[in-house]
N, C-alpha and C. Protein backbone atom coordinates (compact mmCIF):
# COMPACT_ATOMS: atom_id res chain seq x y z
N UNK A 1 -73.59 185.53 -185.95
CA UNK A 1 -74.04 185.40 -184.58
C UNK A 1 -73.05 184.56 -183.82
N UNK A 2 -72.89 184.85 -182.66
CA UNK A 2 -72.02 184.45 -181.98
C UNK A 2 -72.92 183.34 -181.03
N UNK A 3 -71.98 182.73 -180.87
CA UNK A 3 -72.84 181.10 -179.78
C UNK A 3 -72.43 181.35 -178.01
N UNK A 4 -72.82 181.57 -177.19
CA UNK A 4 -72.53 181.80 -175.77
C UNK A 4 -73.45 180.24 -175.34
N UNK A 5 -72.21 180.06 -174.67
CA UNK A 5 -71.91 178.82 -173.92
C UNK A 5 -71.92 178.63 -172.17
N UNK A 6 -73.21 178.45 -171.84
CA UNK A 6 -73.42 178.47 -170.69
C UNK A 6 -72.74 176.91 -168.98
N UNK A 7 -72.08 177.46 -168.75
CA UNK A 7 -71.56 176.94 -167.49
C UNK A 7 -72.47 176.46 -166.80
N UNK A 8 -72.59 174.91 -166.73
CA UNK A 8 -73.08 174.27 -165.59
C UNK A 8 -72.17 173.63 -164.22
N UNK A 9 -73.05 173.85 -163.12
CA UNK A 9 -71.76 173.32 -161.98
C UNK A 9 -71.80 171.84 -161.76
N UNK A 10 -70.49 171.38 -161.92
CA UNK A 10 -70.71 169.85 -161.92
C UNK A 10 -70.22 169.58 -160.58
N UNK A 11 -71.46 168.95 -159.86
CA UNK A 11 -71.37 167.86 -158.69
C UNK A 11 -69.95 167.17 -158.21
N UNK A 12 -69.36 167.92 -157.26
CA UNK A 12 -67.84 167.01 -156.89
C UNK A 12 -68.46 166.05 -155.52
N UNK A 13 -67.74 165.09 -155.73
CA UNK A 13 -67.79 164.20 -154.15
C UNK A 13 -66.99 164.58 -153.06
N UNK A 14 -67.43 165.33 -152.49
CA UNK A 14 -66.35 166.19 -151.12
C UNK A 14 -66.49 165.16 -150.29
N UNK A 15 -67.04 163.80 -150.39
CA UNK A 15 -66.60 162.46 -149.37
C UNK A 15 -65.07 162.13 -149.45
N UNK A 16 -65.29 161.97 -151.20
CA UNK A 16 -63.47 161.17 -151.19
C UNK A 16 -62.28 162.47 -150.88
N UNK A 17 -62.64 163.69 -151.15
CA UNK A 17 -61.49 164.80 -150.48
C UNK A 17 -61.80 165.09 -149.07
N UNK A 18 -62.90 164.72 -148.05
CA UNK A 18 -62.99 164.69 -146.82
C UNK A 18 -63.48 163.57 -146.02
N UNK A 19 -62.39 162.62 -145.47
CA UNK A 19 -63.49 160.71 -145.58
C UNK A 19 -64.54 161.56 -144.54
N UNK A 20 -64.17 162.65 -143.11
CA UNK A 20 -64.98 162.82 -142.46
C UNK A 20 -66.27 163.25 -142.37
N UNK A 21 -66.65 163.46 -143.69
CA UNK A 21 -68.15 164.25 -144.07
C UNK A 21 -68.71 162.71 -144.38
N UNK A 22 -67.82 161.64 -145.04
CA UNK A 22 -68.67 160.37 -145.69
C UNK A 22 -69.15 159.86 -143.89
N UNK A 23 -68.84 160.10 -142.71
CA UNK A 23 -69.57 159.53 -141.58
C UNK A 23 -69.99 160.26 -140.61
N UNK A 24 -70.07 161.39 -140.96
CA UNK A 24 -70.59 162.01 -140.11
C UNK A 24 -70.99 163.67 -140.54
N UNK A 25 -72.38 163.51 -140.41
CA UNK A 25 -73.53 164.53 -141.20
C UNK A 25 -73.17 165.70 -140.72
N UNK A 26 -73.68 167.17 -141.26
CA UNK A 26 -73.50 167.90 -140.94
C UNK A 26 -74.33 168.54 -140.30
N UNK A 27 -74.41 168.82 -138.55
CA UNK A 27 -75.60 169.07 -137.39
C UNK A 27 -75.23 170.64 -136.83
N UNK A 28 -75.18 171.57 -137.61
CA UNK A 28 -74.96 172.71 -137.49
C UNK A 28 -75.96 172.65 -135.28
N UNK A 29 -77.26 172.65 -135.47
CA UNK A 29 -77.68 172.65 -133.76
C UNK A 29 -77.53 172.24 -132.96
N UNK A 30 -77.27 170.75 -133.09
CA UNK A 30 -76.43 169.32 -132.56
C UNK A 30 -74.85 170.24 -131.73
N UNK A 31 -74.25 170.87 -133.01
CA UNK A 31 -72.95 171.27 -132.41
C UNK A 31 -73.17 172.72 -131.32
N UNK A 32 -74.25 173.38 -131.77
CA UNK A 32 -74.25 174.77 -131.00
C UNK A 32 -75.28 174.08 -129.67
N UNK A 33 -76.09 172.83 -129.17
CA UNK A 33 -76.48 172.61 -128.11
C UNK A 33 -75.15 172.11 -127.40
N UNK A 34 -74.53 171.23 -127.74
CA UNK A 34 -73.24 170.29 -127.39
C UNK A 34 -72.65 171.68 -126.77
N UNK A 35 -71.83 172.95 -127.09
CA UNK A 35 -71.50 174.18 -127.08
C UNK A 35 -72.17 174.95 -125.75
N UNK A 36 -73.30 174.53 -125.64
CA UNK A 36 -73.80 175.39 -124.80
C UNK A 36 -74.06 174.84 -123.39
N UNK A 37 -73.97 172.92 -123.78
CA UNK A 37 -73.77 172.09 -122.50
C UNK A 37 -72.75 172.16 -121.83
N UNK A 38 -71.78 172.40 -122.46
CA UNK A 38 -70.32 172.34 -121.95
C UNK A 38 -70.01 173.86 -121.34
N UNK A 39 -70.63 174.88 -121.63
CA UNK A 39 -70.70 176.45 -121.59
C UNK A 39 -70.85 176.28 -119.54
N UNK A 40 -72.23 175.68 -119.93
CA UNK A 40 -73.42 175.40 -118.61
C UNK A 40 -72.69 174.30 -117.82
N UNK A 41 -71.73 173.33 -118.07
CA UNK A 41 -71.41 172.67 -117.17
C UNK A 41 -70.00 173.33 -116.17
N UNK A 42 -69.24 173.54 -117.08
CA UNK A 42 -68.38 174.30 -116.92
C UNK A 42 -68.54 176.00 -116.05
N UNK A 43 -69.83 176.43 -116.43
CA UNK A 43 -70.32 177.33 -115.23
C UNK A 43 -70.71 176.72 -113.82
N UNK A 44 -71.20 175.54 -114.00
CA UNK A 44 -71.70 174.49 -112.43
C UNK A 44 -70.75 174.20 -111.67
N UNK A 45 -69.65 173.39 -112.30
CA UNK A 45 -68.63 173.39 -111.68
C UNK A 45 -67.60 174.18 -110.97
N UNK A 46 -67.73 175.43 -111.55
CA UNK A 46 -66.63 176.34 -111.28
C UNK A 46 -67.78 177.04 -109.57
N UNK A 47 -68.68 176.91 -109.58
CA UNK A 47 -69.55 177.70 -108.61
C UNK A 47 -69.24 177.45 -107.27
N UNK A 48 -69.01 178.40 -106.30
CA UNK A 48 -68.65 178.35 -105.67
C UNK A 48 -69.67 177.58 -104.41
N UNK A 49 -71.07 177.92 -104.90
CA UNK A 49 -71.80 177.37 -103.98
C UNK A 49 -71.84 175.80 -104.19
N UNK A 50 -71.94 175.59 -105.09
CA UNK A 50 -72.20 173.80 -105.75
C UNK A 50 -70.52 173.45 -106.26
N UNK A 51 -69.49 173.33 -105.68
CA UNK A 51 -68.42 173.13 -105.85
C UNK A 51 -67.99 171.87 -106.91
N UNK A 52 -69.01 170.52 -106.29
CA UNK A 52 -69.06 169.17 -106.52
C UNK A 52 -69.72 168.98 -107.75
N UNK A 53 -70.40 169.83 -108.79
CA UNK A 53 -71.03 170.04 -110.02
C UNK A 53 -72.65 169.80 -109.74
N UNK A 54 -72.79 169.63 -108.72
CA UNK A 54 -74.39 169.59 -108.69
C UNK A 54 -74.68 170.66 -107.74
N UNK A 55 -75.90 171.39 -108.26
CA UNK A 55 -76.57 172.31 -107.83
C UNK A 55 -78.23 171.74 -106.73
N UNK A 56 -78.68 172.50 -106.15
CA UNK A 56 -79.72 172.26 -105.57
C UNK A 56 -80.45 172.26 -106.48
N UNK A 57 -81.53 171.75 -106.38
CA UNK A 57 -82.93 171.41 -107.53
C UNK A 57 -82.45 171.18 -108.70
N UNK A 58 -81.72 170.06 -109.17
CA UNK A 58 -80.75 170.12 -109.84
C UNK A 58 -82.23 169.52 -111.18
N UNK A 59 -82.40 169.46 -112.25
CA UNK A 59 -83.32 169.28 -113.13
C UNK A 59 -82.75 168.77 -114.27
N UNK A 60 -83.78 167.45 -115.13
CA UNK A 60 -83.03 166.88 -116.17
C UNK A 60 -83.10 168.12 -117.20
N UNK A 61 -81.91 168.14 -118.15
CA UNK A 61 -82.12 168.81 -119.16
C UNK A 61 -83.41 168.70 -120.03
N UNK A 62 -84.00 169.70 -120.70
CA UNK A 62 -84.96 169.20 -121.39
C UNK A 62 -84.47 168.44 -122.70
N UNK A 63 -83.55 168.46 -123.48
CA UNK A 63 -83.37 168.12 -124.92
C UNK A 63 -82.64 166.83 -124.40
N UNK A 64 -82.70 166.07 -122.97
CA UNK A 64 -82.03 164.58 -122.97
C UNK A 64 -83.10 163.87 -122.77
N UNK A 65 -84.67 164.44 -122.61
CA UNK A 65 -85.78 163.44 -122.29
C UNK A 65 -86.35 163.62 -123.77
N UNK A 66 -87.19 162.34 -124.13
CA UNK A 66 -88.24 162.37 -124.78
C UNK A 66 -89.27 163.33 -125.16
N UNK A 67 -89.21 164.92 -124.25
CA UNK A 67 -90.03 165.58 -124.40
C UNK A 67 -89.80 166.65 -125.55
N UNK A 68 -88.94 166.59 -125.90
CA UNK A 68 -88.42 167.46 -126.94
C UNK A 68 -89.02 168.21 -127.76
N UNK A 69 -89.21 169.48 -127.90
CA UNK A 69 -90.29 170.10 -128.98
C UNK A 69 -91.64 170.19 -128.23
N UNK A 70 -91.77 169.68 -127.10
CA UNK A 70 -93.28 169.81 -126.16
C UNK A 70 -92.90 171.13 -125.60
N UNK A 71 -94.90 171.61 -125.39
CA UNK A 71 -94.33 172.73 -124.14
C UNK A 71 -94.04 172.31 -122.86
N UNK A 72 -93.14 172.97 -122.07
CA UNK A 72 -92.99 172.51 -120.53
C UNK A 72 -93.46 173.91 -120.38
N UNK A 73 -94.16 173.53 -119.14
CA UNK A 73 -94.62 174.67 -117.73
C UNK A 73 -93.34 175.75 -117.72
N UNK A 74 -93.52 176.90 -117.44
CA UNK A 74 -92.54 177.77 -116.99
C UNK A 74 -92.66 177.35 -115.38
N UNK A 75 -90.97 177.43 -114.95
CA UNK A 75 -91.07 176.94 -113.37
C UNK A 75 -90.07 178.27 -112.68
N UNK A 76 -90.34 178.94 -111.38
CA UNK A 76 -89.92 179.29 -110.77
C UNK A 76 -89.14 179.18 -109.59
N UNK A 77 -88.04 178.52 -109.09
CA UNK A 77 -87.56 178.06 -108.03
C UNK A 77 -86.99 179.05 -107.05
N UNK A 78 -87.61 179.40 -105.84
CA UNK A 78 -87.00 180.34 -105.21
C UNK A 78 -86.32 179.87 -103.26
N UNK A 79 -85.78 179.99 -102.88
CA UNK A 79 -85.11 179.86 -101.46
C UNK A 79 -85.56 181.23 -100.39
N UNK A 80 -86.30 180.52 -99.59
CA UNK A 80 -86.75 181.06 -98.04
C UNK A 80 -86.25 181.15 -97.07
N UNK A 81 -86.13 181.53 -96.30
CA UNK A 81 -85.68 181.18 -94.91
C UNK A 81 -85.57 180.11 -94.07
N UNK A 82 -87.16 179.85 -94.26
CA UNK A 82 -87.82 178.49 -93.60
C UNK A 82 -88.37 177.35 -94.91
N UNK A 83 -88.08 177.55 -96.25
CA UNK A 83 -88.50 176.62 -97.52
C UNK A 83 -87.89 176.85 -98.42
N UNK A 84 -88.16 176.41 -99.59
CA UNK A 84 -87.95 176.40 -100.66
C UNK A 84 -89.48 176.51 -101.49
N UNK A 85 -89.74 177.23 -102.32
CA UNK A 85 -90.73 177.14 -103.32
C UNK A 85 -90.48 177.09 -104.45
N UNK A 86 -91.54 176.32 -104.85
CA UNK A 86 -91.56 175.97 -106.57
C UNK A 86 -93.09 176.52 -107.23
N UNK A 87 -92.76 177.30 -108.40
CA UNK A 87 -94.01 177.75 -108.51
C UNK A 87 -94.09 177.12 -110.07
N UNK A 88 -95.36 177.05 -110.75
CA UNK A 88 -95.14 176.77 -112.09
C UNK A 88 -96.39 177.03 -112.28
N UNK A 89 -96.22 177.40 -114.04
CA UNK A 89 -97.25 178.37 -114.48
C UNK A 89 -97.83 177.28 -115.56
N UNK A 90 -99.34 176.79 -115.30
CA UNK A 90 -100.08 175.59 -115.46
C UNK A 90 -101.31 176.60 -116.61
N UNK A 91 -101.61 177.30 -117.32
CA UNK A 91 -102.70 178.18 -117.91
C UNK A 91 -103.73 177.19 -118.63
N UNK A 92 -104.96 177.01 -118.12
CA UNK A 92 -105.91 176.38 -118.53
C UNK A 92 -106.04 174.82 -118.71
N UNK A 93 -105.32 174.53 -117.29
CA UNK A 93 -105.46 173.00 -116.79
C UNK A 93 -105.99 172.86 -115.62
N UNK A 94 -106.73 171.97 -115.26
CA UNK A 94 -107.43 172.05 -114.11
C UNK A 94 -106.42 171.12 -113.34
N UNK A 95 -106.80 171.31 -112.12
CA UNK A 95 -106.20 170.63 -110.96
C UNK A 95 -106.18 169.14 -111.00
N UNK A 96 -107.35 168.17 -111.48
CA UNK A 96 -107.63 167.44 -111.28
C UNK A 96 -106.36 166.37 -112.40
N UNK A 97 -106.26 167.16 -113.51
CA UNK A 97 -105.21 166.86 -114.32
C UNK A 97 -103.55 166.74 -113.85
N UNK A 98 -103.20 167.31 -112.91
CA UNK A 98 -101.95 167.64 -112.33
C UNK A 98 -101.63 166.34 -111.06
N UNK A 99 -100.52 165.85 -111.08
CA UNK A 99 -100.21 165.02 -110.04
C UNK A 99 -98.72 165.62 -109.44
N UNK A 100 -98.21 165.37 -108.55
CA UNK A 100 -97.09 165.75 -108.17
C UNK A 100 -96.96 164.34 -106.61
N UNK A 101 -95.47 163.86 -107.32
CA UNK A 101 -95.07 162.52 -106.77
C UNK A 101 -93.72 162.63 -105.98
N UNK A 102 -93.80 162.09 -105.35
CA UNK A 102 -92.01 162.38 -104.33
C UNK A 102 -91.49 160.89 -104.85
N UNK A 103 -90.50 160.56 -105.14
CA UNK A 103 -90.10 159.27 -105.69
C UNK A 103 -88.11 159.16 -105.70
N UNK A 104 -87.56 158.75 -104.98
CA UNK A 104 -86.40 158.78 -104.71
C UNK A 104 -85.31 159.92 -104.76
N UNK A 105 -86.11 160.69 -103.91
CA UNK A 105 -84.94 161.87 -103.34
C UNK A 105 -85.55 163.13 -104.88
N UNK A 106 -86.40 162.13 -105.64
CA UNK A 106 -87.02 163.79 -106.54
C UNK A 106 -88.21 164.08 -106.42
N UNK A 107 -88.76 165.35 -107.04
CA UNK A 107 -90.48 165.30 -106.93
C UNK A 107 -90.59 165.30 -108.30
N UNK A 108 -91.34 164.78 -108.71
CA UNK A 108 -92.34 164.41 -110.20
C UNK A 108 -93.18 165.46 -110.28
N UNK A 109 -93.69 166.77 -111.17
CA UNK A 109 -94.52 167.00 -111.39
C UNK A 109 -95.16 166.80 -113.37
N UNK A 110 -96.69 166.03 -113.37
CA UNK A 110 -96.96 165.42 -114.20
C UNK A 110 -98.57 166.40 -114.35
N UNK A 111 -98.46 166.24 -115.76
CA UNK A 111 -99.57 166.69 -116.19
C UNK A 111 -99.95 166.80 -117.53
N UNK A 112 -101.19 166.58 -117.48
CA UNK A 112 -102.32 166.21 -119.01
C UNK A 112 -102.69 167.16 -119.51
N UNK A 113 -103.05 167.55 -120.10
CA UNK A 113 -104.10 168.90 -120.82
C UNK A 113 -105.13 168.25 -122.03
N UNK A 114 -106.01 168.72 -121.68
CA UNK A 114 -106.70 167.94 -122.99
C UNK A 114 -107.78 169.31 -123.12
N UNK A 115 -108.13 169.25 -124.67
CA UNK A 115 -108.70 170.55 -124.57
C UNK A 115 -109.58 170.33 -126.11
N UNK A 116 -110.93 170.48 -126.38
CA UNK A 116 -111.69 170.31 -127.35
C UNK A 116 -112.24 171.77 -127.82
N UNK A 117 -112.18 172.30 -128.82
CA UNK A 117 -113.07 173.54 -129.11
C UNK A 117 -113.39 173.29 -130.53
N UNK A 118 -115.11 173.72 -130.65
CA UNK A 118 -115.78 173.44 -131.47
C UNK A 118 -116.61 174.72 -131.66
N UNK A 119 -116.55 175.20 -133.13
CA UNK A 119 -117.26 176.50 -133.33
C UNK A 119 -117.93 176.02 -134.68
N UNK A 120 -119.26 176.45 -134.28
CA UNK A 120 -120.32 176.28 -135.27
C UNK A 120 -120.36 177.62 -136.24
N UNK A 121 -120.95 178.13 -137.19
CA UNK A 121 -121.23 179.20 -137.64
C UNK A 121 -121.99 179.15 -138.99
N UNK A 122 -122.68 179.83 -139.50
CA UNK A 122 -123.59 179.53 -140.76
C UNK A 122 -122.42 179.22 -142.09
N UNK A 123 -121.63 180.08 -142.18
CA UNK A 123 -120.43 179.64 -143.43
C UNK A 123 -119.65 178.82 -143.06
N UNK A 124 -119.10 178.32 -141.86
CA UNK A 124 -118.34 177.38 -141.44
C UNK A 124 -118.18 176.97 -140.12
N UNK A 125 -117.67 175.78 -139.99
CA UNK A 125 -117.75 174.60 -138.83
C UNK A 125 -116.00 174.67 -138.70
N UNK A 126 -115.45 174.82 -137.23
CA UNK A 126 -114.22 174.70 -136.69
C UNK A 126 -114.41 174.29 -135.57
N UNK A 127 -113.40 173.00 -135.41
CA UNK A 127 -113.29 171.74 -134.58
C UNK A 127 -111.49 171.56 -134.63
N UNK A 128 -111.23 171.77 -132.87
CA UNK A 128 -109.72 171.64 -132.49
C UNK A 128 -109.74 171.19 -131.28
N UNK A 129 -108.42 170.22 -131.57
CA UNK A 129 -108.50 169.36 -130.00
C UNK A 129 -107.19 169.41 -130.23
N UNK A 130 -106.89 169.37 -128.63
CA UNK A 130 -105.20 169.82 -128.13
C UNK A 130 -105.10 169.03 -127.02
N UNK A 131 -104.21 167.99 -127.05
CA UNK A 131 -103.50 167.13 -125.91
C UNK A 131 -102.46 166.90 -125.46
N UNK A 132 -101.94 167.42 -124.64
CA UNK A 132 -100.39 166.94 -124.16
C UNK A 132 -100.40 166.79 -122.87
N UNK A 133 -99.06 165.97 -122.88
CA UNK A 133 -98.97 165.65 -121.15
C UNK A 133 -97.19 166.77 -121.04
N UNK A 134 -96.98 166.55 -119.68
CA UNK A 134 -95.35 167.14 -119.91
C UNK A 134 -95.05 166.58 -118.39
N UNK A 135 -93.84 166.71 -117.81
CA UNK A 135 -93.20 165.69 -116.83
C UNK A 135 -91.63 166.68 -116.56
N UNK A 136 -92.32 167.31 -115.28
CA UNK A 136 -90.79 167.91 -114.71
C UNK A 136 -90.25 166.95 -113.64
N UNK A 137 -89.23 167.41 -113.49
CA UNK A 137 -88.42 166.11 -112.44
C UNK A 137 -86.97 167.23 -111.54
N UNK A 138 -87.51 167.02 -110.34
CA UNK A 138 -86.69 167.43 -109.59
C UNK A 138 -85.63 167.23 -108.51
N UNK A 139 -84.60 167.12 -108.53
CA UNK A 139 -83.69 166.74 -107.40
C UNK A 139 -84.10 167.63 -106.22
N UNK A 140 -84.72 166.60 -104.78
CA UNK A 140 -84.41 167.63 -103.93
C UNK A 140 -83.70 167.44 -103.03
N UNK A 141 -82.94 168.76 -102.30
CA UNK A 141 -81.77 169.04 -101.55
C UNK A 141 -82.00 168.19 -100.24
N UNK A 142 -81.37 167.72 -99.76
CA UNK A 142 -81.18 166.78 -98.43
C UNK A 142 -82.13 167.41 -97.06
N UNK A 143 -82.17 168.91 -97.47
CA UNK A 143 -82.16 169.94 -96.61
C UNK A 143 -84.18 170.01 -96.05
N UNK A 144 -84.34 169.27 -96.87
CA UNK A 144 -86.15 169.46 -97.52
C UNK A 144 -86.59 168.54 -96.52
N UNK A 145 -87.58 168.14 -95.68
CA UNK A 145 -88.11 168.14 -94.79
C UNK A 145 -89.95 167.59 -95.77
N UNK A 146 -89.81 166.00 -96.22
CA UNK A 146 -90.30 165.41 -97.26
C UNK A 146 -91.67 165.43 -96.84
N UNK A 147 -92.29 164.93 -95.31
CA UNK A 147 -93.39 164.77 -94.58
C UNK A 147 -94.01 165.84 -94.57
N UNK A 148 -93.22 167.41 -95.08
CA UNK A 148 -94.30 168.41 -94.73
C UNK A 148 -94.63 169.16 -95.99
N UNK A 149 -94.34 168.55 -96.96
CA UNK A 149 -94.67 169.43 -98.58
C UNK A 149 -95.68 169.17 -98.69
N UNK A 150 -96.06 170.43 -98.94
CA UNK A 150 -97.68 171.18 -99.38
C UNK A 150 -97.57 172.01 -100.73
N UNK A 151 -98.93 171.48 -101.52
CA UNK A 151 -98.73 172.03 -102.94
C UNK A 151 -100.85 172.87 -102.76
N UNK A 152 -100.32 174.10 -103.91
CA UNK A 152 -101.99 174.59 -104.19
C UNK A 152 -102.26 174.60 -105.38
N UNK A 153 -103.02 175.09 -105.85
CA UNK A 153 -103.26 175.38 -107.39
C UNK A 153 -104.46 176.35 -107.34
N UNK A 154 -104.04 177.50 -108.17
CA UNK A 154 -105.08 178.39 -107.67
C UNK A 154 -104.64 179.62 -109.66
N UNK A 155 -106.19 179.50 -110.02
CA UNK A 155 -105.41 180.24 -111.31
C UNK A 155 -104.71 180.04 -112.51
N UNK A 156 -104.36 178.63 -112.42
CA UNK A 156 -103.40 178.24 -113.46
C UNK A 156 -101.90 178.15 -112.96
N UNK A 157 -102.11 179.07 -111.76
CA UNK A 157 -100.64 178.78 -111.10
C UNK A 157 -100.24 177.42 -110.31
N UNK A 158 -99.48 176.45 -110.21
CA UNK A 158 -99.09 175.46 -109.26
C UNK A 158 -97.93 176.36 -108.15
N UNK A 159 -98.38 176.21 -107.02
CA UNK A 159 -97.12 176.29 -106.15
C UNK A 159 -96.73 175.36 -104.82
N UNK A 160 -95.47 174.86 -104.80
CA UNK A 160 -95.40 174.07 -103.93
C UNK A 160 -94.32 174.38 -102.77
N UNK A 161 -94.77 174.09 -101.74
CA UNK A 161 -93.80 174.34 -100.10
C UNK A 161 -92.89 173.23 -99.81
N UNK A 162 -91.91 173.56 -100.14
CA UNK A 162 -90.85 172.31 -99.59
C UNK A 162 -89.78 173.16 -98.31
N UNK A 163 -90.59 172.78 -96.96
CA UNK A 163 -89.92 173.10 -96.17
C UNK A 163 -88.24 172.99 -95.58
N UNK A 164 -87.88 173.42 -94.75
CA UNK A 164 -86.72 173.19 -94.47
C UNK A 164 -86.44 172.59 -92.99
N UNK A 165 -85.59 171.28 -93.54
CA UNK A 165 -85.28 170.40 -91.71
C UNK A 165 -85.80 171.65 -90.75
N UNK A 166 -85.33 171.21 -89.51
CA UNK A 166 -84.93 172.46 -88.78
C UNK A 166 -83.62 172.16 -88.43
N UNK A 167 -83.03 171.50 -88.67
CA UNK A 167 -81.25 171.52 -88.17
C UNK A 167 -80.72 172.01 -89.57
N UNK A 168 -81.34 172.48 -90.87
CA UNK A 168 -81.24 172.72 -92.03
C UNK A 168 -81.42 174.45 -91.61
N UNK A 169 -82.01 175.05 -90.99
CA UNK A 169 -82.27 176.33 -90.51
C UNK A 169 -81.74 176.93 -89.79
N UNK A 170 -80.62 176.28 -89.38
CA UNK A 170 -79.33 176.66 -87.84
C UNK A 170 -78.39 177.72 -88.67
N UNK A 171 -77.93 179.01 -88.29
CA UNK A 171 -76.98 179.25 -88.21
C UNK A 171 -75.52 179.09 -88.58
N UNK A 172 -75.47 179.25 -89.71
CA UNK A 172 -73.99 178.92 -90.13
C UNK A 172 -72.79 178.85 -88.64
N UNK A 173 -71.88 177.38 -88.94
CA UNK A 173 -70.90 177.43 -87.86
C UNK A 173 -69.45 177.71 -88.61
N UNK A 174 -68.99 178.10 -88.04
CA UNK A 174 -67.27 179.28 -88.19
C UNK A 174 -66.59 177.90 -87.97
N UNK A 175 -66.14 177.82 -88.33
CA UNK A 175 -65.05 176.66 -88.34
C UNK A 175 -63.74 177.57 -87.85
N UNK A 176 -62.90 177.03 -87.00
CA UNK A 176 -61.84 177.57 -86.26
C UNK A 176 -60.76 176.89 -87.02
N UNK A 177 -59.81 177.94 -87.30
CA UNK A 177 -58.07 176.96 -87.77
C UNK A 177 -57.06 176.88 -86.96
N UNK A 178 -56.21 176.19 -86.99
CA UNK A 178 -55.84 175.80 -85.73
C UNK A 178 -54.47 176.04 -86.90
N UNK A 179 -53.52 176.86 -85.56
CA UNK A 179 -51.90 176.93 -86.45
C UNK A 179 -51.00 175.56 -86.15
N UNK A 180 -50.67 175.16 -86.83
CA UNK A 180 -49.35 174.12 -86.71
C UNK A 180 -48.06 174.18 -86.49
């Protein structure tokens, strides 16, 4: 009979053949968010409308706040003639839960959910409670007209009216060049 001799893999330290792995871990998502900031900034900047890298309703990223892994509201931002609207999709929160704050040139919208369900039944008892808060934050444009924002809630939907100055509503002016 013959003896077969089985191969085990022995453990190398790829620290001392790479010092850069001994300080710094390997963040495979870390590198593809980093990737996709720079993707997205680099699209802001280049825009022709937002030249200066900031955009109107300009919004914190979500993965730089604390909220990370929470749900946020789906939000809709759209441009009027005479406003700007913001709509956001609130499903099975009541009004009374929702605040929305104007606070140095942003609007705050804040909100709770709290939610208990309890099902009795002869073979079994099910009991679930669901709480979160979430916190959008918005830059608004110079252009917004602060004294006249009006918000509803109707449905689960939030929508809010952020009007426009009226010297914000004028007519684009032609700028003339003058030859030298």
């Amino acid at each position: 009979m013959s003896s077969t001799v089985k191969k085990m893999p022995v453990p190398t330290d790829d620290k001392a053949t790479h010092p850069s792995l001994a300080t710094e871990p390997w963040r495979p998502m870390e590198k593809l968010r980093q990737q996709v900031d720079h993707l997205f900034e680099e699209f802001n900047r280049g825009s022709a409308l937002f030249p200066f890298g900031r955009g109107l309703f300009d919004t914190e990223p979500v993965w730089r706040r604390e909220l990370i892994g929470h749900n946020l509201p789906a939000v809709d931002i759209s441009e009027k003639e005479k406003s700007y609207e913001i709509t956001a999709e609130l499903p099975g929160m009541d009004q009374k839960n929702i605040q929305i704050t104007l606070s140095n040139g942003s609007l705050i919208i804040k909100g709770e959910k709290k939610e208990d369900k309890e099902v009795k039944r002869k073979s079994y008892h099910l009991s679930e409670r669901h709480y979160g808060t979430f916190e959008r934050v918005f830059s608004l444009p110079k252009s917004v007209d602060a004294e006249k924002i009006d918000a509803s809630f109707s449905k689960g939907v939030l929508r809010i009216s952020l009007p426009k100055k009226p010297d914000a509503m004028k007519a684009d002016k032609v700028v003339a060049i003058k030859d030298e």
